[in-house]
Protein backbone atom coordinates (compact mmCIF):
# COMPACT_ATOMS: atom_id res chain seq x y z
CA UNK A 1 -19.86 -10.92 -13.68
CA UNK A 2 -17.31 -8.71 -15.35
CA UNK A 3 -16.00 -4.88 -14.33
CA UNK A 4 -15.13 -3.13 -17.11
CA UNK A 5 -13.41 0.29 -16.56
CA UNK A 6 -13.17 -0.90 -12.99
CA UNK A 7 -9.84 0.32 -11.87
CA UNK A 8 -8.32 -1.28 -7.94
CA UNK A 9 -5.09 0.20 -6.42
CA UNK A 10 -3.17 -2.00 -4.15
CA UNK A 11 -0.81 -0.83 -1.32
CA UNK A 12 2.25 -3.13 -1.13
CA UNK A 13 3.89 -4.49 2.38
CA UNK A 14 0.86 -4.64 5.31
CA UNK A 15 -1.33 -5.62 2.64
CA UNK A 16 -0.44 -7.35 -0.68
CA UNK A 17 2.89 -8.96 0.97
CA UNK A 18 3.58 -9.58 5.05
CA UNK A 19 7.11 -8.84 5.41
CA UNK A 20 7.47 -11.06 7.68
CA UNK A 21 9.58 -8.97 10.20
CA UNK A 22 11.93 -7.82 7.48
CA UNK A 23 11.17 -4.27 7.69
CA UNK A 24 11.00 -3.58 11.67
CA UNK A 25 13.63 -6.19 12.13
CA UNK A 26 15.59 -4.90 9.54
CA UNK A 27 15.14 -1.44 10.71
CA UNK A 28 16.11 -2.46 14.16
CA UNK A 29 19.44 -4.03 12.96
CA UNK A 30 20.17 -0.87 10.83
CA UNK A 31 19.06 1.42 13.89
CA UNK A 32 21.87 -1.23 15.95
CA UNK A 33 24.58 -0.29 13.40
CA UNK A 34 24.96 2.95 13.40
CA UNK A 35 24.60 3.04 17.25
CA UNK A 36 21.23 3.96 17.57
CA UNK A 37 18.61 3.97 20.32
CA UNK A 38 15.41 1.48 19.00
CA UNK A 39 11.93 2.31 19.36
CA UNK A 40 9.91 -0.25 21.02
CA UNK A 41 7.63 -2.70 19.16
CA UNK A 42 4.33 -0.55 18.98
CA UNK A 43 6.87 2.14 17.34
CA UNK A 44 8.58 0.20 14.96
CA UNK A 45 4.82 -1.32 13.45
CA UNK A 46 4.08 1.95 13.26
CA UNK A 47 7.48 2.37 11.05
CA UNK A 48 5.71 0.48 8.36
CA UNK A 49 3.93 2.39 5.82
CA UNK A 50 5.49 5.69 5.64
CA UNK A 51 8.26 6.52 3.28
CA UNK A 52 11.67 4.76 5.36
CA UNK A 53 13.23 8.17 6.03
CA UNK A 54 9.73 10.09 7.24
CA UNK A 55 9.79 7.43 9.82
CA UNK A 56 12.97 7.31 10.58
CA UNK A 57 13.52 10.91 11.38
CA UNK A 58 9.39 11.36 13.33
CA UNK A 59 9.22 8.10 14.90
CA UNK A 60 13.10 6.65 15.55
CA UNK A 61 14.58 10.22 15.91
CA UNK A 62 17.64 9.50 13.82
CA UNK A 63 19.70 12.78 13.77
CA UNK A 64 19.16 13.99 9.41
CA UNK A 65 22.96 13.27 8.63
CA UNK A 66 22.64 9.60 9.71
CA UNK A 67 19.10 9.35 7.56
CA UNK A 68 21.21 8.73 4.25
CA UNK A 69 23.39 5.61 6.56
CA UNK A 70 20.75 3.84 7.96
CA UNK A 71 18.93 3.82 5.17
CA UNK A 72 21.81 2.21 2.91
CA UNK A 73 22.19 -0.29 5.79
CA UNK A 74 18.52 -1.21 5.91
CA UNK A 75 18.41 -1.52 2.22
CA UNK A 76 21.29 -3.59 1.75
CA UNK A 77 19.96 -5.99 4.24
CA UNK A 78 16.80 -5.86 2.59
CA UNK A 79 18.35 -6.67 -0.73
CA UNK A 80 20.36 -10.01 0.76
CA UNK A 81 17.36 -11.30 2.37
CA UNK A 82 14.51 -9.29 3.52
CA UNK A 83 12.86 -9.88 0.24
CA UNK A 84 12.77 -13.39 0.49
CA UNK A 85 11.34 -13.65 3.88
CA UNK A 86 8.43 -11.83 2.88
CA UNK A 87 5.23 -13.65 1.81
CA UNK A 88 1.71 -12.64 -0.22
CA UNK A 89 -1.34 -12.79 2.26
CA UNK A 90 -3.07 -15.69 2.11
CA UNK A 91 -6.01 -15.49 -0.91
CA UNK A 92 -4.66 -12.34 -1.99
CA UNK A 93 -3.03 -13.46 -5.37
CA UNK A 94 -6.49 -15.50 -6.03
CA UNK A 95 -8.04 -12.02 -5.05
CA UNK A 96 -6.30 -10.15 -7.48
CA UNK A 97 -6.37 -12.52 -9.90
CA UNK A 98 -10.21 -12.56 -10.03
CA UNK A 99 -10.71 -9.05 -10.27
CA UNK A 100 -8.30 -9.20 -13.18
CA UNK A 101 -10.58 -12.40 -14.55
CA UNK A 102 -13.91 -9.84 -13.90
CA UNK A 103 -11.96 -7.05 -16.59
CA UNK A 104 -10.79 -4.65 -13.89
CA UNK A 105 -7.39 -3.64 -14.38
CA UNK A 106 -5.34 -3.78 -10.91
CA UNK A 107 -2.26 -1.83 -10.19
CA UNK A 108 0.01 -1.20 -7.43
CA UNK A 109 0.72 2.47 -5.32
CA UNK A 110 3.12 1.79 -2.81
CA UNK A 111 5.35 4.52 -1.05
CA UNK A 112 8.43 1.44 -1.24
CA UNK A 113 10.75 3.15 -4.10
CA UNK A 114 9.17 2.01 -7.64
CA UNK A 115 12.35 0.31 -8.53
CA UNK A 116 12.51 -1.74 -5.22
CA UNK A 117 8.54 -2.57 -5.32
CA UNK A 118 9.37 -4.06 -9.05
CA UNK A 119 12.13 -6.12 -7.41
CA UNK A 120 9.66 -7.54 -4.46
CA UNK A 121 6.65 -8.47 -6.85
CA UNK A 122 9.03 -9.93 -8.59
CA UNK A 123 10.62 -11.97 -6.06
CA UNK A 124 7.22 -13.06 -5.15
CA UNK A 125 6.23 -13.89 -8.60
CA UNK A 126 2.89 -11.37 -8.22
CA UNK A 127 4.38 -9.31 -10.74
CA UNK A 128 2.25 -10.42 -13.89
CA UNK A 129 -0.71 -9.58 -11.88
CA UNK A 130 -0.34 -6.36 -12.40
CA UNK A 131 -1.12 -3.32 -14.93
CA UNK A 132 1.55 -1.04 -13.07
CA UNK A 133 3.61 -0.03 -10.12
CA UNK A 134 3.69 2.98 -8.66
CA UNK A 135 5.92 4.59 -5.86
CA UNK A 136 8.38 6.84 -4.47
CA UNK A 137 11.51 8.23 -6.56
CA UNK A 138 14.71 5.91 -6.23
CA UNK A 139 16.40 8.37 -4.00
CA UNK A 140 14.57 8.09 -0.28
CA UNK A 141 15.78 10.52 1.28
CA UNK A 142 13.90 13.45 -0.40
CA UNK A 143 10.02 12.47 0.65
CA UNK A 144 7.46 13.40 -1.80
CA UNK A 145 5.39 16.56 -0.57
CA UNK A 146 1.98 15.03 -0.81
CA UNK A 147 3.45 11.25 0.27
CA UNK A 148 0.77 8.82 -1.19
CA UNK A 149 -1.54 11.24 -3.04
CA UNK A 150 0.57 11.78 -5.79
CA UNK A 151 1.57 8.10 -5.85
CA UNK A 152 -2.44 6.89 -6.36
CA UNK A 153 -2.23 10.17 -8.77
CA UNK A 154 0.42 8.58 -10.89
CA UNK A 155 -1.64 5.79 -11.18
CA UNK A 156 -4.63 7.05 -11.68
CA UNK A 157 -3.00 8.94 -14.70
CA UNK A 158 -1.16 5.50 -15.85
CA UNK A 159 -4.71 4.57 -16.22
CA UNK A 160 -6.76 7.52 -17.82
CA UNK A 161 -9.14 6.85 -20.09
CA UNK A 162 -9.23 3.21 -19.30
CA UNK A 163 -11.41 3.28 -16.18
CA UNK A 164 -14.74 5.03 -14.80
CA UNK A 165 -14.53 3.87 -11.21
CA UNK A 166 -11.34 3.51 -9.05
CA UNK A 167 -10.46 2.47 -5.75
CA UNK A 168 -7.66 2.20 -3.07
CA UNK A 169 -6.90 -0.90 -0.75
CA UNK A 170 -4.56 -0.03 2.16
CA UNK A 171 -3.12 -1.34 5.56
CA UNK A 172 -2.88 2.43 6.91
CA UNK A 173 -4.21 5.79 7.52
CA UNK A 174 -1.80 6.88 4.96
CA UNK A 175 -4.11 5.01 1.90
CA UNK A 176 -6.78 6.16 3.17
CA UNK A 177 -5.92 9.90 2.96
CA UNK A 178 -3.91 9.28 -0.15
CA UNK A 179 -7.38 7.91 -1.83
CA UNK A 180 -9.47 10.34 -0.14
CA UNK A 181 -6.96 13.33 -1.88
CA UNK A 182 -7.82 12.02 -5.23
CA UNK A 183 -10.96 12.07 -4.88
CA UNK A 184 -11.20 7.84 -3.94
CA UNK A 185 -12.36 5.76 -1.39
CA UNK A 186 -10.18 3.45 0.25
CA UNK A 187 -10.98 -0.37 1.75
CA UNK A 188 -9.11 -1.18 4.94
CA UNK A 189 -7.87 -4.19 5.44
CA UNK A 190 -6.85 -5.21 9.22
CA UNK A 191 -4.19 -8.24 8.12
CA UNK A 192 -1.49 -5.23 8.07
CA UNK A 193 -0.01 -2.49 10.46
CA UNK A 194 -2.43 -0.43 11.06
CA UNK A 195 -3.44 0.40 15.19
CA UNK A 196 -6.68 -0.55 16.25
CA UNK A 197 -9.39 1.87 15.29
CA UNK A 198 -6.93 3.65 12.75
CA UNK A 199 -8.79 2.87 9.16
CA UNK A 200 -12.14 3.44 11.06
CA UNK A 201 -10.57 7.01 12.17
CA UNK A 202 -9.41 7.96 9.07
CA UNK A 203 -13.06 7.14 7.16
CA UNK A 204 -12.05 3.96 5.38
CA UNK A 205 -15.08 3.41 3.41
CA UNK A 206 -15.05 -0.35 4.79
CA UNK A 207 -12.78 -2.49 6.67
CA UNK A 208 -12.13 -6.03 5.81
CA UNK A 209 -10.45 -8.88 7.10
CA UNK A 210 -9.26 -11.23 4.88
CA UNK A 211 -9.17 -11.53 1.18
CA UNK A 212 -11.91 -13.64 0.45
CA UNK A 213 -13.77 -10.56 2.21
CA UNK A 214 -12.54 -8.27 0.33
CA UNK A 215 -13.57 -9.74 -2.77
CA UNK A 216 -16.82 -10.07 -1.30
CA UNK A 217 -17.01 -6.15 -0.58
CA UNK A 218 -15.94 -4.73 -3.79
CA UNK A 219 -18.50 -7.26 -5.73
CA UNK A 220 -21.47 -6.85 -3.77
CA UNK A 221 -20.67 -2.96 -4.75
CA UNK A 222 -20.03 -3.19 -8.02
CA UNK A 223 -22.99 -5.14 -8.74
CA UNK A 224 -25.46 -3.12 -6.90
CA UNK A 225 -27.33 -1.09 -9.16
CA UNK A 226 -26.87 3.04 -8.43
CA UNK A 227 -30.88 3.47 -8.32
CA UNK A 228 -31.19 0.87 -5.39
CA UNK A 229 -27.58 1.96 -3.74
CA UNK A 230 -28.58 1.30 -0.01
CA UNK A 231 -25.27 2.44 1.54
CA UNK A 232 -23.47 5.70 -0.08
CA UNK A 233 -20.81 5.08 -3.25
CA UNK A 234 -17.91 3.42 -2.21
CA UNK A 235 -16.66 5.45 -5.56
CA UNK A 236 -17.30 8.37 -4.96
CA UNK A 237 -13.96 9.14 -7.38
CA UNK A 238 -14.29 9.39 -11.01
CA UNK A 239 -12.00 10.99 -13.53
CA UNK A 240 -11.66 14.19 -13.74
CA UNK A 241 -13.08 14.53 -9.52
């Protein structure tokens, strides 16, 4: 079967790649070095997801002059060796590889900064496995306004004209509003950070958990003929919505 003008958005860390501990414990260590109290475990999974200095101001209550510190130290630790730690999910490079083999194109929206989501892909040699990457500005400390709306709306515009059906896969609450924004629905998948019952909350359209799954899910859908649709669109998104 092929998917032409098919068009699948991947989030990045809790989903494409585990980190492995490199965010939270390099958060921690960062948190450590400037002298800083550290949230407990629940609270630093929870760290994973938003943009670095969102959570670092809500959820580890670093005072805003110390935002720009941490930050450098969490990134230069990242840099040396967080990156390599990190690993793809198991089956999701076949995953993506197949939808690419059915004609869809496959991109990335991650809030990570752009530049440092190139590096990681990279690292992990996913990179040619995808049409684009899309996330946050290189400077973290200004958030976007919308968070990870307007990164699936970058890529959605990357991609106009080239697709008539899109969708988000996500770890979090935040890809699922970010989809729902643009007018997408978003797959959950429960190999990342999310809290129990959290994609469910937030309306993920379906929750999956593991890649051959999700494979599973977004074929059965596309294949389905609209006239015989038993279950609502999972695409409910088309451009121009």
């Amino acid at each position: 079967m092929t998917n032409p003008g098919r068009l699948v958005l991947f989030d990045l860390d809790g989903t494409l790649v585990d980190p492995a501990g490199a965010i939270t414990g390099g958060v921690r260590a960062a948190l450590l070095a400037h002298g800083l109290d550290v949230p407990d475990a629940e609270r630093l999974r929870s760290m994973v997801g938003p943009p670095l200095a969102v959570s670092l101001s809500a959820i580890a209550q670093v005072p805003s002059a110390l935002i720009g510190p941490v930050m450098a130290t969490y990134r230069a630790g990242y840099l040396e060796h967080g990156m390599a730690q990190s690993r793809p999910y198991p089956g999701i490079a076949e995953c993506v590889a197949n939808l690419r083999a059915q004609g869809c194109r496959v991109a990335v929206a991650t809030q990570k900064p752009e530049w440092l989501a190139e590096e990681l892909l990279g690292v992990q040699n996913l990179r040619p496995l995808f049409d684009s990457v899309h996330g946050s500005p290189r400077d973290e400390t200004t958030a976007l306004p919308d968070g990870k709306a307007s990164i699936i709306a970058a890529a959605l515009r990357r991609h106009d004209g080239a697709y008539d059906d899109a969708v988000m896969v996500g770890d979090r609450r935040h890809d699922v509003e970010g989809a729902a924004a643009n007018g997408l629905a978003c797959i959950g998948v429960t190999w990342g950070f999310a809290a129990p019952g959290e994609l469910e909350a937030a309306q993920a359209v379906a929750v999956v958990t593991d890649a051959d799954e999700l494979g599973e899910v977004l074929d059965s859908v596309w294949s389905r003929p609209a006239a015989t649709a038993a279950v609502p669109p999972v695409f409910p998104g088309r451009r121009g919505a």
